[in-house]
N, C-alpha and C. Protein backbone atom coordinates (compact mmCIF):
# COMPACT_ATOMS: atom_id res chain seq x y z
N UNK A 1 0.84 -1.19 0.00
CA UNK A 1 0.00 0.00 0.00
C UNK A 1 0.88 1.25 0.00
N UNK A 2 0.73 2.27 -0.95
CA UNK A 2 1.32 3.37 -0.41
C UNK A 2 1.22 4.18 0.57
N UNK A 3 2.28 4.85 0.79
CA UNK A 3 1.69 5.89 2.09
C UNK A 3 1.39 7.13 1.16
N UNK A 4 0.83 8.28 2.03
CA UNK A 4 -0.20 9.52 1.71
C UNK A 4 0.35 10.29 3.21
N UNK A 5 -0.11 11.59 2.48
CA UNK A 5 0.25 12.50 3.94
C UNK A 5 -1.01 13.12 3.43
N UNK A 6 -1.91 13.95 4.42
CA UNK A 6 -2.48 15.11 4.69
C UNK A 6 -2.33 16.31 4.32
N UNK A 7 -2.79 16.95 3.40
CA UNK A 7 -2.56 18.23 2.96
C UNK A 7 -3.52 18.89 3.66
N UNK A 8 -4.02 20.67 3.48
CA UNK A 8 -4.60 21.37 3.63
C UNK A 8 -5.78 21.36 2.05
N UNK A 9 -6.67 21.91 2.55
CA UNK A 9 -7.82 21.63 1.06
C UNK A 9 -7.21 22.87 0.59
N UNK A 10 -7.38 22.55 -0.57
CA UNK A 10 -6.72 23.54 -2.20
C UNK A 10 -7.45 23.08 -2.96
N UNK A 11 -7.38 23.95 -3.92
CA UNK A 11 -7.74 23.22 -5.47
C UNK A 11 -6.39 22.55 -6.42
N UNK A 12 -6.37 21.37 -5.86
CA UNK A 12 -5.31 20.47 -6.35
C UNK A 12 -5.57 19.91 -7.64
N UNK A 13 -6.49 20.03 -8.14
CA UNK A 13 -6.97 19.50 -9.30
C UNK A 13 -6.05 19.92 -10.70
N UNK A 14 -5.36 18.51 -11.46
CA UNK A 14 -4.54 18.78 -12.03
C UNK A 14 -4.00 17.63 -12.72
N UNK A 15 -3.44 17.88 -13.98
CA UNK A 15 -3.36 19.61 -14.90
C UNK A 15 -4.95 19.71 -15.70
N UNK A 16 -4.35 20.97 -15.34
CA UNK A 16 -5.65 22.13 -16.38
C UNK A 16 -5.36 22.89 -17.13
N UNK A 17 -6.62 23.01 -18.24
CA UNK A 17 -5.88 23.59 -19.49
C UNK A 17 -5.65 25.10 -18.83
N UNK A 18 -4.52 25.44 -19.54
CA UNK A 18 -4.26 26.88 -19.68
C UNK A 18 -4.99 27.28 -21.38
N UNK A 19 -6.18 28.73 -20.94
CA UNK A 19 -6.38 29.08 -21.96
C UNK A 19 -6.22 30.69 -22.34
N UNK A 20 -6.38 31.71 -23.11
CA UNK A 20 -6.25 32.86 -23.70
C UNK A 20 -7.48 33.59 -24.09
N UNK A 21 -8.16 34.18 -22.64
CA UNK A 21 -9.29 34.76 -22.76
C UNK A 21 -9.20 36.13 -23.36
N UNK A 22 -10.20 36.24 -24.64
CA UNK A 22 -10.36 37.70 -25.22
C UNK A 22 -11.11 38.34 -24.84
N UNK A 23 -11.15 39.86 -24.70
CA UNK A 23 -12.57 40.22 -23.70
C UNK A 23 -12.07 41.67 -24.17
N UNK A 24 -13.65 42.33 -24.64
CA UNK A 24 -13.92 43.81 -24.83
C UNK A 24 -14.72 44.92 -24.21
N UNK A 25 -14.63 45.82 -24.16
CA UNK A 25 -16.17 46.90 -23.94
C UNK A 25 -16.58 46.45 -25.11
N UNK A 26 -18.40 46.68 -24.96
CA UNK A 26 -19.22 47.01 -26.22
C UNK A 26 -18.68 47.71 -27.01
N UNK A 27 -19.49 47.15 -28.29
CA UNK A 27 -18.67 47.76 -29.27
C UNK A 27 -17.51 47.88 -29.98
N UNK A 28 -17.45 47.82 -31.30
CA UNK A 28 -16.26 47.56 -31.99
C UNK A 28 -15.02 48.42 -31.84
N UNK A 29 -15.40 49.67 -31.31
CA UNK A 29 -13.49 50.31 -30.85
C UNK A 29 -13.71 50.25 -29.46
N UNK A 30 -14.15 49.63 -28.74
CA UNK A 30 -13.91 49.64 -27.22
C UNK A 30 -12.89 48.98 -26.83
N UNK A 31 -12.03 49.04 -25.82
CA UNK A 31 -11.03 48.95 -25.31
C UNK A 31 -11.19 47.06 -25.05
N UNK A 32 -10.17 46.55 -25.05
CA UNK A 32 -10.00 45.23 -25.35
C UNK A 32 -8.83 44.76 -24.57
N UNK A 33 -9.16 43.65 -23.89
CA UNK A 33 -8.02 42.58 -23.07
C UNK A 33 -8.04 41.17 -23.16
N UNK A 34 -6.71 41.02 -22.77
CA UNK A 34 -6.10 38.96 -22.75
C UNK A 34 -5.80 38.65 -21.56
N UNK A 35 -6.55 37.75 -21.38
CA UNK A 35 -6.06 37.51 -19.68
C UNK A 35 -5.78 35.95 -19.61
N UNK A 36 -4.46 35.31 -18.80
CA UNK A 36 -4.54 33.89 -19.28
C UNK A 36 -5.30 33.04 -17.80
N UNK A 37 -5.89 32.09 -17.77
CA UNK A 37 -6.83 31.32 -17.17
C UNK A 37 -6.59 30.52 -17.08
N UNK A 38 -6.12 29.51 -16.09
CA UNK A 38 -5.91 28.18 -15.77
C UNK A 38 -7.11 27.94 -15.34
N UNK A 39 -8.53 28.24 -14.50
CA UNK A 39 -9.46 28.00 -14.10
C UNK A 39 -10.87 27.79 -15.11
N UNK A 40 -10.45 26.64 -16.05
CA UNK A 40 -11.94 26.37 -16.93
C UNK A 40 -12.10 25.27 -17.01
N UNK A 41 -13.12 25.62 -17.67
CA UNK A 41 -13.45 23.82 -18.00
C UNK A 41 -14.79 23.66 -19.05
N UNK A 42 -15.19 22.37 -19.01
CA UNK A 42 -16.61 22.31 -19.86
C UNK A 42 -17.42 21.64 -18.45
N UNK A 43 -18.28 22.90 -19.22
CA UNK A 43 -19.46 22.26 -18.20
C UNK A 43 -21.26 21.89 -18.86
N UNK A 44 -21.42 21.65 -19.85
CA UNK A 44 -22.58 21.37 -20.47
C UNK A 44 -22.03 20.97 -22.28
N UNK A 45 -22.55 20.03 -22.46
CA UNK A 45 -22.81 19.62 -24.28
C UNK A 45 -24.12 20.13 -25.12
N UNK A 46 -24.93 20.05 -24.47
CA UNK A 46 -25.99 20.58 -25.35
C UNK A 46 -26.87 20.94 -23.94
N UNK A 47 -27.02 22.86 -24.75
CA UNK A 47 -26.21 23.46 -25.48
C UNK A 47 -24.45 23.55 -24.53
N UNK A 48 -24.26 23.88 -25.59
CA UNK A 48 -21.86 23.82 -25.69
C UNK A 48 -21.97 24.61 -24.58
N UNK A 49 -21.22 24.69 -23.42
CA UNK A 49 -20.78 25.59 -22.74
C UNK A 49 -19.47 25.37 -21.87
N UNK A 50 -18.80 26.52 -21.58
CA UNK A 50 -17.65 26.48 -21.22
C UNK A 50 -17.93 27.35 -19.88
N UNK A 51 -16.63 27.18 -18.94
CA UNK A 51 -16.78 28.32 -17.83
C UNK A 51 -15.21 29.04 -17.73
N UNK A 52 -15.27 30.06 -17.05
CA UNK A 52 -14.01 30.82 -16.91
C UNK A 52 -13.96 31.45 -15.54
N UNK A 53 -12.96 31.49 -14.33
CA UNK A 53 -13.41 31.87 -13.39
C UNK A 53 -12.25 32.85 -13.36
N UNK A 54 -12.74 34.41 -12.56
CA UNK A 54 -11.82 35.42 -12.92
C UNK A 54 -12.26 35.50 -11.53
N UNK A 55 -11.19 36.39 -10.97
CA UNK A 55 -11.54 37.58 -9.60
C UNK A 55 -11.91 38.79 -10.12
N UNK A 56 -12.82 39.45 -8.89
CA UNK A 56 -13.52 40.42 -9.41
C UNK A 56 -12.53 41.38 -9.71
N UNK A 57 -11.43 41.47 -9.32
CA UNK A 57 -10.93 42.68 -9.53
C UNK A 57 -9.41 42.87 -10.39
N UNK A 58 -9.81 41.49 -11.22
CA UNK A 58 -9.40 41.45 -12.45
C UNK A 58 -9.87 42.60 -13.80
N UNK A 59 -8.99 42.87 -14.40
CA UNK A 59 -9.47 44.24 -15.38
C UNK A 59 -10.53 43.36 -16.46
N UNK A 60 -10.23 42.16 -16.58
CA UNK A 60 -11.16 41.56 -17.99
C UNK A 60 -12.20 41.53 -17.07
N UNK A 61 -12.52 41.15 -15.88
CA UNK A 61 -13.62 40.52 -15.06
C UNK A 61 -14.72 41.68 -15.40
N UNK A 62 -14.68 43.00 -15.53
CA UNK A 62 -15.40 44.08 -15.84
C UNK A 62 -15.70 44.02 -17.28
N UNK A 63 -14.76 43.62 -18.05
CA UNK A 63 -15.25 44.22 -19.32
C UNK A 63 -16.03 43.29 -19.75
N UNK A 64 -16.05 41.63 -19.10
CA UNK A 64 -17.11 40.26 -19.28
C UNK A 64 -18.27 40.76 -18.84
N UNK A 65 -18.27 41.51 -17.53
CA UNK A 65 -19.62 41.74 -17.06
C UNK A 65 -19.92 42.52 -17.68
N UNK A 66 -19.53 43.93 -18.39
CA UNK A 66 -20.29 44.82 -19.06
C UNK A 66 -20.75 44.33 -20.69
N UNK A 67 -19.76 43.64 -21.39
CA UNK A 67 -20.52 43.43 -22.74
C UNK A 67 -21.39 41.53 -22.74
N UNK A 68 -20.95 40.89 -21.63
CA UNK A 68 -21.65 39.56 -21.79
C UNK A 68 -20.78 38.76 -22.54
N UNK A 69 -19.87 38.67 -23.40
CA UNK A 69 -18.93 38.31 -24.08
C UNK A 69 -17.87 38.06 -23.91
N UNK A 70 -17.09 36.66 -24.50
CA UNK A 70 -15.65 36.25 -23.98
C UNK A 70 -15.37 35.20 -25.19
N UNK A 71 -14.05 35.18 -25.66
CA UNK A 71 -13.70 33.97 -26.26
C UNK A 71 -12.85 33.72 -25.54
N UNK A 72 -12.75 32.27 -25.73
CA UNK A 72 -11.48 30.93 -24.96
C UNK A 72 -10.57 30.71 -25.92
N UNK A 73 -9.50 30.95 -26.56
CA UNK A 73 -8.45 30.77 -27.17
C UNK A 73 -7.66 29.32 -26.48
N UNK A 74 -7.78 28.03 -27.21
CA UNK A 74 -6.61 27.62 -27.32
C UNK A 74 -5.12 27.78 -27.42
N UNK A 75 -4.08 27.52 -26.27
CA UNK A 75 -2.56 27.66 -26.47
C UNK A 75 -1.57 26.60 -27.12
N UNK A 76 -0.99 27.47 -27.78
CA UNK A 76 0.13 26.21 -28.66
C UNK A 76 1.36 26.48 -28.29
N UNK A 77 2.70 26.07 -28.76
CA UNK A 77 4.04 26.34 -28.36
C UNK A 77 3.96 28.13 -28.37
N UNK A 78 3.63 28.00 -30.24
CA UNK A 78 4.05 29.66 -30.19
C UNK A 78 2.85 30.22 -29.40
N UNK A 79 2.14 30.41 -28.37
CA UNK A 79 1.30 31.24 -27.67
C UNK A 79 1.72 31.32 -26.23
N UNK A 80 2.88 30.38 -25.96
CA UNK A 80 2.61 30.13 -24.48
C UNK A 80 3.33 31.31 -24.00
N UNK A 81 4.24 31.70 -23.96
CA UNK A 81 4.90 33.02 -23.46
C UNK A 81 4.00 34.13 -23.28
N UNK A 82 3.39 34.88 -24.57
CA UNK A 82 1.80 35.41 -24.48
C UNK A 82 1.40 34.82 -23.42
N UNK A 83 1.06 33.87 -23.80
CA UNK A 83 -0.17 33.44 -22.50
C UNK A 83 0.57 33.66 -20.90
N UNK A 84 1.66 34.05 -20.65
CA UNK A 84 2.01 33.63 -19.21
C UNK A 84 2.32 34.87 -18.95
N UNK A 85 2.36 36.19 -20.14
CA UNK A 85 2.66 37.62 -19.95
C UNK A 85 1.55 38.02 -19.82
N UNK A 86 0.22 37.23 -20.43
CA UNK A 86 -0.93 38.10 -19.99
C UNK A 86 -1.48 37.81 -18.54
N UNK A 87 -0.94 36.62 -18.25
CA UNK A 87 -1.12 36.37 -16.75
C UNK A 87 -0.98 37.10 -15.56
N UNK A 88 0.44 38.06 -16.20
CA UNK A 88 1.09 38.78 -15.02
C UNK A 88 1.54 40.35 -14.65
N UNK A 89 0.35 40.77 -16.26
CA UNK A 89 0.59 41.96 -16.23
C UNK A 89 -1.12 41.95 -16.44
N UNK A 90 -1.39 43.93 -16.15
CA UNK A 90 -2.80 44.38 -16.41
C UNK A 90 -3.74 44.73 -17.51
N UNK A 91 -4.43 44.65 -18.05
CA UNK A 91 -4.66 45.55 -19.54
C UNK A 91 -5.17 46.11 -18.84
N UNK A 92 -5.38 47.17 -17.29
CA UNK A 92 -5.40 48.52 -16.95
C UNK A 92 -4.52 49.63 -17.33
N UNK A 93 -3.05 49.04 -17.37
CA UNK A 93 -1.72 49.46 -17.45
C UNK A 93 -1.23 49.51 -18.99
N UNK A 94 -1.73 48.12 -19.94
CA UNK A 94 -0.73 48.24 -21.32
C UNK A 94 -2.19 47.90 -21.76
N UNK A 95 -1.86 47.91 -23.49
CA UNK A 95 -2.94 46.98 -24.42
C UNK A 95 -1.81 45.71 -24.57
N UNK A 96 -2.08 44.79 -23.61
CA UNK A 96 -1.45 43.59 -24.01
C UNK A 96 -1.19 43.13 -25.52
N UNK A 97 -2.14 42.86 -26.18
CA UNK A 97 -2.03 42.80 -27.76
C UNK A 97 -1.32 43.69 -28.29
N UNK A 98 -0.92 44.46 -28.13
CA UNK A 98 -0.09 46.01 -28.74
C UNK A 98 1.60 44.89 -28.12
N UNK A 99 1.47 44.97 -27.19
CA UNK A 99 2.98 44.53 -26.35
C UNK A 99 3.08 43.32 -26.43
N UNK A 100 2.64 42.98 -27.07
CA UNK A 100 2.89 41.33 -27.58
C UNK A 100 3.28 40.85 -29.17
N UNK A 101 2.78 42.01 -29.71
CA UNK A 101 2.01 41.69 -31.69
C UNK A 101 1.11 40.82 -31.75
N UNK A 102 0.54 40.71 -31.07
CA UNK A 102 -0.74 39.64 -31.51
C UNK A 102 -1.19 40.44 -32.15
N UNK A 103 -2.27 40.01 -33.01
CA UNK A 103 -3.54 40.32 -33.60
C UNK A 103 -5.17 39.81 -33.21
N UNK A 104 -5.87 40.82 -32.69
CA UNK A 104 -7.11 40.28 -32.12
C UNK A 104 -8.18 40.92 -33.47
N UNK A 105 -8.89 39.82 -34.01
CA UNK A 105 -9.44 39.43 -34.96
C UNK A 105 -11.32 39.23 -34.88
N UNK A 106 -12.18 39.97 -35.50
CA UNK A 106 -13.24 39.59 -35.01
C UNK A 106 -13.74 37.94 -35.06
N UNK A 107 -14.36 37.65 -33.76
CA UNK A 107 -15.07 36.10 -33.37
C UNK A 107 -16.38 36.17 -33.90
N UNK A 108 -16.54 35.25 -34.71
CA UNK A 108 -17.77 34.42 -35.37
C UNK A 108 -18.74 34.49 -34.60
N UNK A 109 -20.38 35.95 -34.19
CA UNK A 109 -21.43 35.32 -33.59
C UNK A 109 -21.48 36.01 -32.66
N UNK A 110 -20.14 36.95 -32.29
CA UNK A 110 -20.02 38.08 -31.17
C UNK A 110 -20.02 39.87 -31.77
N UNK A 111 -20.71 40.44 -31.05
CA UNK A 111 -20.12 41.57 -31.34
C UNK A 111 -19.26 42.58 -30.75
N UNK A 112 -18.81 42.09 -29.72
CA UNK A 112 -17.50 42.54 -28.91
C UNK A 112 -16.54 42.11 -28.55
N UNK A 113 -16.11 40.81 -28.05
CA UNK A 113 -15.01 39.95 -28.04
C UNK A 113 -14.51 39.43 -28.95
N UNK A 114 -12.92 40.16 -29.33
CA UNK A 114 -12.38 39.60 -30.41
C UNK A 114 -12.25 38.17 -30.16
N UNK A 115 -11.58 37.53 -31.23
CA UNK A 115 -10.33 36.45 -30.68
C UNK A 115 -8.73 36.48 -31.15
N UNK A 116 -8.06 35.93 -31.01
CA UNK A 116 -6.62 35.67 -31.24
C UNK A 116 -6.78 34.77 -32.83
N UNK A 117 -6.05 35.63 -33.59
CA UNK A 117 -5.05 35.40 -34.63
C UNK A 117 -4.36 34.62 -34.24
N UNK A 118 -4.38 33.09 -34.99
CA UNK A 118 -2.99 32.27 -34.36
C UNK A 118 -3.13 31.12 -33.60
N UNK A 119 -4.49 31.52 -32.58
CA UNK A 119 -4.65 30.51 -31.68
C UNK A 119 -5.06 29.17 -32.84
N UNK A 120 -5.12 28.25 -32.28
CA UNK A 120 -5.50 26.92 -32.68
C UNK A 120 -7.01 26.56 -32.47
N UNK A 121 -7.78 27.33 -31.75
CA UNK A 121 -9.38 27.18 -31.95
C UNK A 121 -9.11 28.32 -30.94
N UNK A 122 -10.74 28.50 -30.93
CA UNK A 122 -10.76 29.65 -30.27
C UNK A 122 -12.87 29.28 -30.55
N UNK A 123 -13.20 29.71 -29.33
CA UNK A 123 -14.89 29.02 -28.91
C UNK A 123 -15.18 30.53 -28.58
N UNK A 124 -16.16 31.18 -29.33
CA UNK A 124 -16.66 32.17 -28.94
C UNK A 124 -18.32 31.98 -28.43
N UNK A 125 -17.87 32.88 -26.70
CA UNK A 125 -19.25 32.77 -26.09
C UNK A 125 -19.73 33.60 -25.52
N UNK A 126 -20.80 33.51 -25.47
CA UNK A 126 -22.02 34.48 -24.65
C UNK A 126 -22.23 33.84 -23.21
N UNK A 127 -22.40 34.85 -22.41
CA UNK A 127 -22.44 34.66 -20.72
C UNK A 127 -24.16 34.41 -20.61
N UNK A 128 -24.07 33.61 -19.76
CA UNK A 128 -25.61 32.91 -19.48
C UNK A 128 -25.54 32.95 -18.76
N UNK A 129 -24.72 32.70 -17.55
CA UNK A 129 -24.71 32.57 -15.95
C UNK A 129 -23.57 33.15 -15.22
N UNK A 130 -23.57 34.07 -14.59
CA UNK A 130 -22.41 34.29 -13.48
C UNK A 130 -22.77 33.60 -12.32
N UNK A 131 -21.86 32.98 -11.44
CA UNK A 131 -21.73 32.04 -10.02
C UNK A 131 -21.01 32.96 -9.05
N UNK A 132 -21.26 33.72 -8.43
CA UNK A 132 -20.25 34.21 -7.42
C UNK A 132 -19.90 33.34 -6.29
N UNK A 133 -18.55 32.88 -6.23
CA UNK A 133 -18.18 31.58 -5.71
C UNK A 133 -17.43 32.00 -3.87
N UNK A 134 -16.75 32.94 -4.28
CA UNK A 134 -15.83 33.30 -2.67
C UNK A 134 -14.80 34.60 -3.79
N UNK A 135 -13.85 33.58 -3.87
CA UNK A 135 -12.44 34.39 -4.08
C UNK A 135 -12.83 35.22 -5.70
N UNK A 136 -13.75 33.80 -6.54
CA UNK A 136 -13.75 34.13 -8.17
C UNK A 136 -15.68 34.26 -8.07
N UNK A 137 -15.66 34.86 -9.76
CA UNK A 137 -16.71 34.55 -9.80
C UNK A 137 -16.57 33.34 -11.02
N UNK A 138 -17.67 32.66 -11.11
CA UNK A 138 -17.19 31.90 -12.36
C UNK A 138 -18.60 32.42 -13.83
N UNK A 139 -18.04 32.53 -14.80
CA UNK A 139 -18.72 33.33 -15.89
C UNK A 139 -19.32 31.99 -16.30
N UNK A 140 -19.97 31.57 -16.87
CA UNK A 140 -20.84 30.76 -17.67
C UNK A 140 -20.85 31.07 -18.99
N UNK A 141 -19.98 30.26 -20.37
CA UNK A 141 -20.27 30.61 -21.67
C UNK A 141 -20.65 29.88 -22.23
N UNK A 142 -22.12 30.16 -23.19
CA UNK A 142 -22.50 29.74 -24.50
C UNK A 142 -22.31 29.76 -25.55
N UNK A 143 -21.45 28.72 -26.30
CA UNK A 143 -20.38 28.63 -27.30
C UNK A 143 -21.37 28.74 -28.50
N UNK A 144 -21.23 29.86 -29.53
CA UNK A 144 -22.04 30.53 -30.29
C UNK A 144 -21.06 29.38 -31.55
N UNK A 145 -20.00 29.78 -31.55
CA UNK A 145 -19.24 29.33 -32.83
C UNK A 145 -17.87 28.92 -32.28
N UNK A 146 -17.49 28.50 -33.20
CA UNK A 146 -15.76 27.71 -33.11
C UNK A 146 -14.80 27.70 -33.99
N UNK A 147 -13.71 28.35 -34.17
CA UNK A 147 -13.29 28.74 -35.64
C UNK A 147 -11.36 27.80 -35.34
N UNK A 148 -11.27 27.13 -36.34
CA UNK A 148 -10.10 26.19 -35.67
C UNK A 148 -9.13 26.45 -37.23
N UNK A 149 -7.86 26.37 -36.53
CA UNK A 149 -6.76 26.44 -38.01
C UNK A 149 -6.85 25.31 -38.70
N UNK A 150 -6.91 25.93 -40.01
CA UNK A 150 -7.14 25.04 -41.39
C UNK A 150 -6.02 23.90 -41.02
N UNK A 151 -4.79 24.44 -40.80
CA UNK A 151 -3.44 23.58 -40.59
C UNK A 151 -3.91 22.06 -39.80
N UNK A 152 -4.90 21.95 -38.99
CA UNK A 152 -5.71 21.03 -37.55
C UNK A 152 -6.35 20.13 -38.75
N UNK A 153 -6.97 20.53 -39.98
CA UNK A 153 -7.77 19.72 -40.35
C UNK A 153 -7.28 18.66 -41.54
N UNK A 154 -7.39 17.63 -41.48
CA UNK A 154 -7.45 17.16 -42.88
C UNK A 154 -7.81 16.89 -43.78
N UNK A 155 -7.33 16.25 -45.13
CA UNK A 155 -8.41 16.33 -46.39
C UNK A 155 -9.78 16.06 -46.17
N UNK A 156 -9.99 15.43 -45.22
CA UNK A 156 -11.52 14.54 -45.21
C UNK A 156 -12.59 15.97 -44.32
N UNK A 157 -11.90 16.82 -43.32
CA UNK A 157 -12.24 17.90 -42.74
C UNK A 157 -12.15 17.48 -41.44
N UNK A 158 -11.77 16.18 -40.97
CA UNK A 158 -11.52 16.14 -39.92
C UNK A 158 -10.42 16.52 -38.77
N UNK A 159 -10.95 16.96 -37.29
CA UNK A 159 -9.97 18.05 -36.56
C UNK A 159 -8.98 16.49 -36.07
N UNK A 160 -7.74 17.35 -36.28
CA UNK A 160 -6.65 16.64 -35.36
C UNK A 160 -5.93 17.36 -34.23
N UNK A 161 -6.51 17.62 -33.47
CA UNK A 161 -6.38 18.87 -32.35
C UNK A 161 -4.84 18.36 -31.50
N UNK A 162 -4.57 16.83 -31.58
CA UNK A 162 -3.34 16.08 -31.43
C UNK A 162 -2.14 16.55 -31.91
N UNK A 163 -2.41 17.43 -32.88
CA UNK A 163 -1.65 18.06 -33.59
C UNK A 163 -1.03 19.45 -33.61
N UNK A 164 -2.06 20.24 -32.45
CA UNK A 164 -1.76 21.41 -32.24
C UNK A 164 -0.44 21.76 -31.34
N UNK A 165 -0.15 20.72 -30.16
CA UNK A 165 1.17 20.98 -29.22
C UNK A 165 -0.15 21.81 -28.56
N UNK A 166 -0.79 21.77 -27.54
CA UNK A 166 -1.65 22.06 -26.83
C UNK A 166 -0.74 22.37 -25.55
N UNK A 167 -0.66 23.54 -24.58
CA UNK A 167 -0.15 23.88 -22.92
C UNK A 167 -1.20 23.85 -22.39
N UNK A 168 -0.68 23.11 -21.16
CA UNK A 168 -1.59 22.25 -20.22
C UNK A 168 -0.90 23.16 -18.84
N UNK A 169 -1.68 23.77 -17.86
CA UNK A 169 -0.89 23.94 -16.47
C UNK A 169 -0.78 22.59 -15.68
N UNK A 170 0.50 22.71 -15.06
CA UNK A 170 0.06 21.93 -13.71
C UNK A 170 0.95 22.44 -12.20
N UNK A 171 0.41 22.96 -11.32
CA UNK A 171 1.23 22.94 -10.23
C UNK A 171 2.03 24.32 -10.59
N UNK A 172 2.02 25.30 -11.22
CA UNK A 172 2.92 26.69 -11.67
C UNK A 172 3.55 26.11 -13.12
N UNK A 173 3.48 25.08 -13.45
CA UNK A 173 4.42 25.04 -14.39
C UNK A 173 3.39 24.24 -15.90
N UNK A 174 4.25 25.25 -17.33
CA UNK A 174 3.45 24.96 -18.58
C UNK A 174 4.05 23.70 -19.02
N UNK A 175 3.15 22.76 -19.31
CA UNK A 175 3.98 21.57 -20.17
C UNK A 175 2.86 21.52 -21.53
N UNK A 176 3.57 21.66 -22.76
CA UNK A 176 3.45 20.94 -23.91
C UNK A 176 2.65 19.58 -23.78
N UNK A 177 1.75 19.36 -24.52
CA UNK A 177 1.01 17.54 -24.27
C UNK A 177 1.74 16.97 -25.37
N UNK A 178 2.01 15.82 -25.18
CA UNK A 178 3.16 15.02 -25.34
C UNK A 178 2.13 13.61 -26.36
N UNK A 179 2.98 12.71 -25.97
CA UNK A 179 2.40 11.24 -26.66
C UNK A 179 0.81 10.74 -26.19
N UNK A 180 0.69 10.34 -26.97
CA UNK A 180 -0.48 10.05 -26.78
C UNK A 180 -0.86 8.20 -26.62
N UNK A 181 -1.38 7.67 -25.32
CA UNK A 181 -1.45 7.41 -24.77
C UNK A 181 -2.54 6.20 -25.24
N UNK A 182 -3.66 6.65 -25.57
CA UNK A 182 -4.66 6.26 -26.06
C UNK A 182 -5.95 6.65 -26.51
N UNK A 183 -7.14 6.47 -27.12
CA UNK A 183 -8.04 7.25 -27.10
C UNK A 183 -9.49 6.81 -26.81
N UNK A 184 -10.48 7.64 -26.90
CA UNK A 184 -11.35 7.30 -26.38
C UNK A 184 -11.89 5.71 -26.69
N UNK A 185 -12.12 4.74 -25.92
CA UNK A 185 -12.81 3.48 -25.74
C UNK A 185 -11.38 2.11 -26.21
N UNK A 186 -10.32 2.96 -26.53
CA UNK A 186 -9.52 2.02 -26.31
C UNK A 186 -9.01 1.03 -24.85
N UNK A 187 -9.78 0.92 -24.03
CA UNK A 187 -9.71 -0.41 -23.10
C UNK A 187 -10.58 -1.09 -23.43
N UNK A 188 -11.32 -0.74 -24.42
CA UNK A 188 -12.44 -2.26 -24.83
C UNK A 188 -12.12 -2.24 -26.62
N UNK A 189 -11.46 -1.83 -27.23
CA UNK A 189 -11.22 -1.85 -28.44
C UNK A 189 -10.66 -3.24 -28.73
N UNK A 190 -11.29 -4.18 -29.95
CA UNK A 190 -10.38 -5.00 -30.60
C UNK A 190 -9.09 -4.70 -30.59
N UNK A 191 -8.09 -5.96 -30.50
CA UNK A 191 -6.74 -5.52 -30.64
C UNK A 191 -6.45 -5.01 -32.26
N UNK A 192 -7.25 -5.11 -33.47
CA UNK A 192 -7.11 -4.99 -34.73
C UNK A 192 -7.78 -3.73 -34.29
N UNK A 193 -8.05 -3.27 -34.06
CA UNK A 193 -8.78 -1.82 -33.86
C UNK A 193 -7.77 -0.95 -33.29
N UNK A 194 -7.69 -1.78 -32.30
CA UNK A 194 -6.21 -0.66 -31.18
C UNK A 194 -4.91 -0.56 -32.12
N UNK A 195 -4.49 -1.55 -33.30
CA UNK A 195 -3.52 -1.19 -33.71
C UNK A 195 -3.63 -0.51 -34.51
N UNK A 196 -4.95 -0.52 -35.22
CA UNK A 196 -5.15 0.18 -36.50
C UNK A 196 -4.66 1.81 -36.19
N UNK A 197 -5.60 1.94 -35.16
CA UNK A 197 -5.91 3.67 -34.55
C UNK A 197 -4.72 3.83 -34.17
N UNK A 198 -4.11 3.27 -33.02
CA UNK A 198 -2.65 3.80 -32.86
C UNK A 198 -1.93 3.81 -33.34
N UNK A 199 -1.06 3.42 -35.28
CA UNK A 199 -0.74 3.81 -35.48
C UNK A 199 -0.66 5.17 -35.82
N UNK A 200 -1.83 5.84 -35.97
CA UNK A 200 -1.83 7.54 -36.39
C UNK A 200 -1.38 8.16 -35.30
N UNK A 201 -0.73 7.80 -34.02
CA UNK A 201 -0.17 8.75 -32.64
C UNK A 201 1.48 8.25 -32.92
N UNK A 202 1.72 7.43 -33.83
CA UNK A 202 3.18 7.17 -33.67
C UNK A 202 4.49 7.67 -34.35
């Protein structure tokens, strides 16, 4: 049996995606921010929804509550630096996108939250629910549209998201997702099945 020690309760839960939240004032020249988010997840399939949990006194946390709007940007190799500068600085202080070169690009279905140029998908949503939790609140999004790099797809149109080099947090630190392991229903897959499919991870 192993041994275990006793921690203090945290949110140990881990790894989680790190993602690249876009967020505007109303309106098409309103002032615009990137804030990076280790705190999401999916929380409904039909309808799509995602969540994002900010503190209130985060600078994007205002501009979500005033226009209702947010996209989730996927991170790849080339995003992760971005992503860990928007972590630690304000868009009170800079236009992050300006001090970065990104390009924030209008999102499919919104009319205020850009998204990121570059990212590898990017889920644009509408707020349905705020949760005020303690420390965060958590936003509630309804994924209007989904716009993913041509580069992800193949001839047939199918996504290979395996393909993007996806950053994952865990514990302070970004890791790259790596080999792949297996996929969905492979512990009951024929072995002619399991070899078939795994060759495309090798």
């Amino acid at each position: 049996m192993k041994e275990y020690v006793s921690l203090n309760p945290s949110t140990m839960l881990n790894p989680s995606p790190v993602v690249l939240v876009s967020c505007a004032e109303k309106g098409k020249t309103g002032k615009r921010d990137l804030v990076t988010v280790a705190w999401a997840g999916t929380v409904n399939s039909e309808s799509p929804m995602v969540s994002v949990s900010l503190r209130k006194e985060r600078y994007s946390h205002g501009l979500i509550s005033a226009s209702g709007e947010f996209v989730v940007n996927l991170v790849d190799e080339g995003l992760a630096r971005a992503t860990d500068f928007c972590g630690v600085r304000s868009g009170r202080d800079i236009d992050k996108a300006a001090e970065l070169g990104l390009t924030l690009v209008e999102a499919e279905g919104l009319e205020a939250a850009p998204r990121v140029d570059g990212a590898p998908v990017s889920l644009a949503c509408r707020v349905r629910q705020v949760l005020e939790l303690g420390s965060h609140d958590m936003f509630i999004g309804e994924v209007v549209s989904v716009q993913v790099r041509k580069d992800l797809l193949d001839e047939k149109g199918a996504l290979h998201l395996e393909k993007a080099g996806l950053i994952a947090y865990s514990h302070g630190l970004y890791h790259q997702l790596g080999k792949v392991t297996g996929f969905f229903g492979w512990s009951v897959a024929r072995p002619d099945v399991l070899e078939k499919r795994m060759k495309e991870y090798r």
